[in-house]
C-alpha atoms as a PDB file:
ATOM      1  CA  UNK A   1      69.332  75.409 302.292  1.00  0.00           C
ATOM      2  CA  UNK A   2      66.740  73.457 304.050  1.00  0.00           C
ATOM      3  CA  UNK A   3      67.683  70.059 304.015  1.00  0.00           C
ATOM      4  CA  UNK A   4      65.089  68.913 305.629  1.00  0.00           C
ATOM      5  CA  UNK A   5      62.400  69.145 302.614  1.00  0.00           C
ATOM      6  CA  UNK A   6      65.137  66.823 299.994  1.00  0.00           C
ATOM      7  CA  UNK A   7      65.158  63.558 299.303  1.00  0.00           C
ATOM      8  CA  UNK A   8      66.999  60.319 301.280  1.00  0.00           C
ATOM      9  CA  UNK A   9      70.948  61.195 302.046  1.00  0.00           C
ATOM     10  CA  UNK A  10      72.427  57.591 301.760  1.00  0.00           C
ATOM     11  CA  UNK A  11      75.765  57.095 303.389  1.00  0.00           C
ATOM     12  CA  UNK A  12      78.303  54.221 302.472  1.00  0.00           C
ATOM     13  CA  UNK A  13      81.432  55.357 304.713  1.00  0.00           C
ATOM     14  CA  UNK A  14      84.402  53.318 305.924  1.00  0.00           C
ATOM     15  CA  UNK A  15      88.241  53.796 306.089  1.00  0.00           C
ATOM     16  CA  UNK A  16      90.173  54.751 302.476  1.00  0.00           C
ATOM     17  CA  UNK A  17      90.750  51.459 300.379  1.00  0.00           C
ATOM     18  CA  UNK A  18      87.608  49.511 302.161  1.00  0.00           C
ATOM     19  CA  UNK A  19      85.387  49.072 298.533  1.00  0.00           C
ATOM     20  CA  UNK A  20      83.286  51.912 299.312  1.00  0.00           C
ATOM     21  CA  UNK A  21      83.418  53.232 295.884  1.00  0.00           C
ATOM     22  CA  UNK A  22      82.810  49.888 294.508  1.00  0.00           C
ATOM     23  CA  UNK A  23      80.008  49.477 296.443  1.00  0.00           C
ATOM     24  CA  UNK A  24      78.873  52.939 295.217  1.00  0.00           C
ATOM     25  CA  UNK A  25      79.553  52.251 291.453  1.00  0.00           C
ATOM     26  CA  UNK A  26      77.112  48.618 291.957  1.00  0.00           C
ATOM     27  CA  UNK A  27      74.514  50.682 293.228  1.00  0.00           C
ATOM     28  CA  UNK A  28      74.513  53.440 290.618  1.00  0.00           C
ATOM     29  CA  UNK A  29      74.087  50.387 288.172  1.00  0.00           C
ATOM     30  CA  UNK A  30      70.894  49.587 289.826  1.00  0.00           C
ATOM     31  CA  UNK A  31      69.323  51.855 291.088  1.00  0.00           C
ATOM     32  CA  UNK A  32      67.724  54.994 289.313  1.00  0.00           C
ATOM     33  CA  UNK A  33      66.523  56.795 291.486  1.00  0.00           C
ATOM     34  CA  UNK A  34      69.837  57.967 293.151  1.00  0.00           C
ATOM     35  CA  UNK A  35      72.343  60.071 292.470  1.00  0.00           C
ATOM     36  CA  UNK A  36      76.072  60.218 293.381  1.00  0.00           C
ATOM     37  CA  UNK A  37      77.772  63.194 295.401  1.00  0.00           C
ATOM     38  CA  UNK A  38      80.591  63.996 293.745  1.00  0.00           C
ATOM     39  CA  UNK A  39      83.181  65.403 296.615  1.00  0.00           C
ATOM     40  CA  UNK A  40      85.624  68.120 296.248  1.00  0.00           C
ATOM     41  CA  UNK A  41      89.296  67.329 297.464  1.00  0.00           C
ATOM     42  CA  UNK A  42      92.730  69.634 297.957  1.00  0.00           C
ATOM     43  CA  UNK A  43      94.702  66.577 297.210  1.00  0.00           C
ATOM     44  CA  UNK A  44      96.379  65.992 293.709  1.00  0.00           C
ATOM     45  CA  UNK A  45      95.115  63.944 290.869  1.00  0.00           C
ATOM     46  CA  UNK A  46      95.983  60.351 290.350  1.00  0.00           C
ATOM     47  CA  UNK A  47      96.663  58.687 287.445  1.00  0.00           C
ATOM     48  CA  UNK A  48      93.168  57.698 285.776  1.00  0.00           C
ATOM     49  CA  UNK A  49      91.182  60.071 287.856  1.00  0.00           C
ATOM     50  CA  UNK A  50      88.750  62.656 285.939  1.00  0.00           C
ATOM     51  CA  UNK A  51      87.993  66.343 287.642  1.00  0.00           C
ATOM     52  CA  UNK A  52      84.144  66.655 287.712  1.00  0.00           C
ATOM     53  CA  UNK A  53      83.785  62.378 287.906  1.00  0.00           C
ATOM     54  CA  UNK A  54      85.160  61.454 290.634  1.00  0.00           C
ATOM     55  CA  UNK A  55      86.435  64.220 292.525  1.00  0.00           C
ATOM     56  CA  UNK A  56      86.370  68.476 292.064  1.00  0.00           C
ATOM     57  CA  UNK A  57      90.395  68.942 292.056  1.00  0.00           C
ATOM     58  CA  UNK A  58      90.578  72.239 294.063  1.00  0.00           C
ATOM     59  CA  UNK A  59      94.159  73.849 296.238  1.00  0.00           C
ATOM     60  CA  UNK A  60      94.016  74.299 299.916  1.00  0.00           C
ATOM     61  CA  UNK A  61      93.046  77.830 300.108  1.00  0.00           C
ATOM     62  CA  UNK A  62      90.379  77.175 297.118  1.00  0.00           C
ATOM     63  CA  UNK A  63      88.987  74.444 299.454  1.00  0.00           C
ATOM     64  CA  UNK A  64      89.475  76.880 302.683  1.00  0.00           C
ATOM     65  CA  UNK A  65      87.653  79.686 300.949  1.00  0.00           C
ATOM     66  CA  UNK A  66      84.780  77.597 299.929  1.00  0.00           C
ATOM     67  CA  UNK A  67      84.585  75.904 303.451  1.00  0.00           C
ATOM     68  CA  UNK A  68      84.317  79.513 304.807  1.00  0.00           C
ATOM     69  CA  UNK A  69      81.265  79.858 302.731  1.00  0.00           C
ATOM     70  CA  UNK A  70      79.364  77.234 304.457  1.00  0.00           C
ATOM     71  CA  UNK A  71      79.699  75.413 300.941  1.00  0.00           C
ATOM     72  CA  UNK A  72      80.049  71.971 302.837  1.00  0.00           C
ATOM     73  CA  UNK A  73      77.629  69.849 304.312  1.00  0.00           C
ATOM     74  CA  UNK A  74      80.370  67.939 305.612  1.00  0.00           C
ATOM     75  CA  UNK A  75      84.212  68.289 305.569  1.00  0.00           C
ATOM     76  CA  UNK A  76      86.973  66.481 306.692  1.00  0.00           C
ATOM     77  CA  UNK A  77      90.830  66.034 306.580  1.00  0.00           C
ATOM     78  CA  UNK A  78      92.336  63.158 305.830  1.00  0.00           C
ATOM     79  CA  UNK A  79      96.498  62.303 305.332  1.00  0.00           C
ATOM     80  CA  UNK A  80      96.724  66.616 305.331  1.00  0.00           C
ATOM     81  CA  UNK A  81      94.459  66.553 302.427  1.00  0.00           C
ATOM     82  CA  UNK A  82      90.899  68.252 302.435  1.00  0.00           C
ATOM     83  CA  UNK A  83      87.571  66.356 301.656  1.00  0.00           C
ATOM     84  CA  UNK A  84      84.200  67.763 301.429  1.00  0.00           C
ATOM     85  CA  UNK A  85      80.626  67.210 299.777  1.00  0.00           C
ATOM     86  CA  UNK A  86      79.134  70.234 298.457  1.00  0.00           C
ATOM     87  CA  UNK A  87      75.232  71.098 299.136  1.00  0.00           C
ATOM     88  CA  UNK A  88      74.860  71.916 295.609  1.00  0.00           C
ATOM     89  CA  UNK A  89      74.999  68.240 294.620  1.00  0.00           C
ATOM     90  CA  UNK A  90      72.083  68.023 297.262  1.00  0.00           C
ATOM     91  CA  UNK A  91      70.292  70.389 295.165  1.00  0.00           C
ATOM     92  CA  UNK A  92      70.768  69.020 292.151  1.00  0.00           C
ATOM     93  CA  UNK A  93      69.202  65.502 293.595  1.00  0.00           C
ATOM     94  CA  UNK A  94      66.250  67.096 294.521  1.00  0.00           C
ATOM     95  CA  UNK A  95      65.902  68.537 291.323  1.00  0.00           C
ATOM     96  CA  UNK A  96      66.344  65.333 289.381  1.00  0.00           C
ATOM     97  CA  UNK A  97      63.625  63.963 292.255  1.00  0.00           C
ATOM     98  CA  UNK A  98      66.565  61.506 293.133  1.00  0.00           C
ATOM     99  CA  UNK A  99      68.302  60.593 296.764  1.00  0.00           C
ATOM    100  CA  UNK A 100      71.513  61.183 297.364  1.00  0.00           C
ATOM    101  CA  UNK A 101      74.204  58.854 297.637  1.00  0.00           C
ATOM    102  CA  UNK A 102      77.306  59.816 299.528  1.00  0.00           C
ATOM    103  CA  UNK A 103      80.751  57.623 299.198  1.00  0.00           C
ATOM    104  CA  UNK A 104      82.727  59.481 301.748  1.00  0.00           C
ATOM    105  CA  UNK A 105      85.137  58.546 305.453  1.00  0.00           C
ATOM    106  CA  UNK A 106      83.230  57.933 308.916  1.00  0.00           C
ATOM    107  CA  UNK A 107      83.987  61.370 310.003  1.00  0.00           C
ATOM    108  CA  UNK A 108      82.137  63.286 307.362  1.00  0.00           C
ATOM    109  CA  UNK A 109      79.384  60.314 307.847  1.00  0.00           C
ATOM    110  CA  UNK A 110      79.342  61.226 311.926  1.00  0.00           C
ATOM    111  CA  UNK A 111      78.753  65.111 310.599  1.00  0.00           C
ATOM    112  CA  UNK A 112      75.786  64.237 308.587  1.00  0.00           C
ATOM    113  CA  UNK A 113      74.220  61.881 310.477  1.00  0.00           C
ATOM    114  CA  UNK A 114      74.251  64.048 313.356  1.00  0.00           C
ATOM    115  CA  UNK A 115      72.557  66.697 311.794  1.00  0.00           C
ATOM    116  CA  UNK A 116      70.152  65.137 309.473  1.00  0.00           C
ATOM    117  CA  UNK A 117      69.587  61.791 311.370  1.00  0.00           C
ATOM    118  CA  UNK A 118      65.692  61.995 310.202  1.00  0.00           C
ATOM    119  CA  UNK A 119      66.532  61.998 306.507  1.00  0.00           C
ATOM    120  CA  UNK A 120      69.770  59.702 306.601  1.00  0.00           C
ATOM    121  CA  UNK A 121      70.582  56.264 305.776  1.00  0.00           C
ATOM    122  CA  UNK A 122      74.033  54.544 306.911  1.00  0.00           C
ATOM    123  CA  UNK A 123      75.930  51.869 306.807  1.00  0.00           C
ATOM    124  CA  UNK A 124      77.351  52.532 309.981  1.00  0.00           C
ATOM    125  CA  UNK A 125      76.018  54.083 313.228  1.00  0.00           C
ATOM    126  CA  UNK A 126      78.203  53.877 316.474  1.00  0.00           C
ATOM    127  CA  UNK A 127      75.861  54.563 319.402  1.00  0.00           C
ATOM    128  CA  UNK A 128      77.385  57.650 320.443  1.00  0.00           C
ATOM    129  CA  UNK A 129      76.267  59.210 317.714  1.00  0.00           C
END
């Protein structure tokens, strides 16, 4: 996929349990013209989460398989659980004529913000990167 031709990739990253998703959920509220990546995970459902809202449930090898298939534009692992954000939800922003807003840990953050600097918004940049 060439990136490089979509709309803005907006990055809120942090540690777990920082308020990134709240911060995501505000900004959803007003603003129209984005659209939230929805990431996939091998870790289990909790209690009052929905498959397809907040997360794509998937097993390890599911999540394995589809990292093997360059389905990713970032990945990380986290507490031996899998995290990733699929290009397809990149797609589907561009489609819609939206930007993309990603609620996701510092290391998947580093991964796209290394590649697609020119196109990316953060709210974190250490100056190695």
């Amino acid at each position: 996929m060439n990136i490089e031709k979509t709309n803005k990739l907006i990055i809120i990253s942090s540690p777990s349990g920082a308020g990134k998703t709240t911060l995501c959920k505000l900004l959803l509220k007003k603003m129209k013209n984005i659209e939230l990546s929805i990431s996939y995970t091998s870790r289990g459902k909790r209690l009052n989460e929905k498959n397809g809202k907040d997360y794509f449930f998937v097993s390890k090898n599911k999540f394995l398989e589809l990292e093997s298939k360059n389905f990713f534009i970032e990945t990380a692992k986290n507490f031996n659980h899998y995290y990733g954000s699929p290009f397809k939800n990149v797609k589907k922003a561009k489609r819609n004529k939206k930007n993309i807003l990603f609620d996701i840990d510092w290391k998947g953050a580093r991964k796209i913000r290394k590649k697609y600097n020119r196109i990316c918004y953060s709210t974190f940049k250490k100056r190695s990167d």
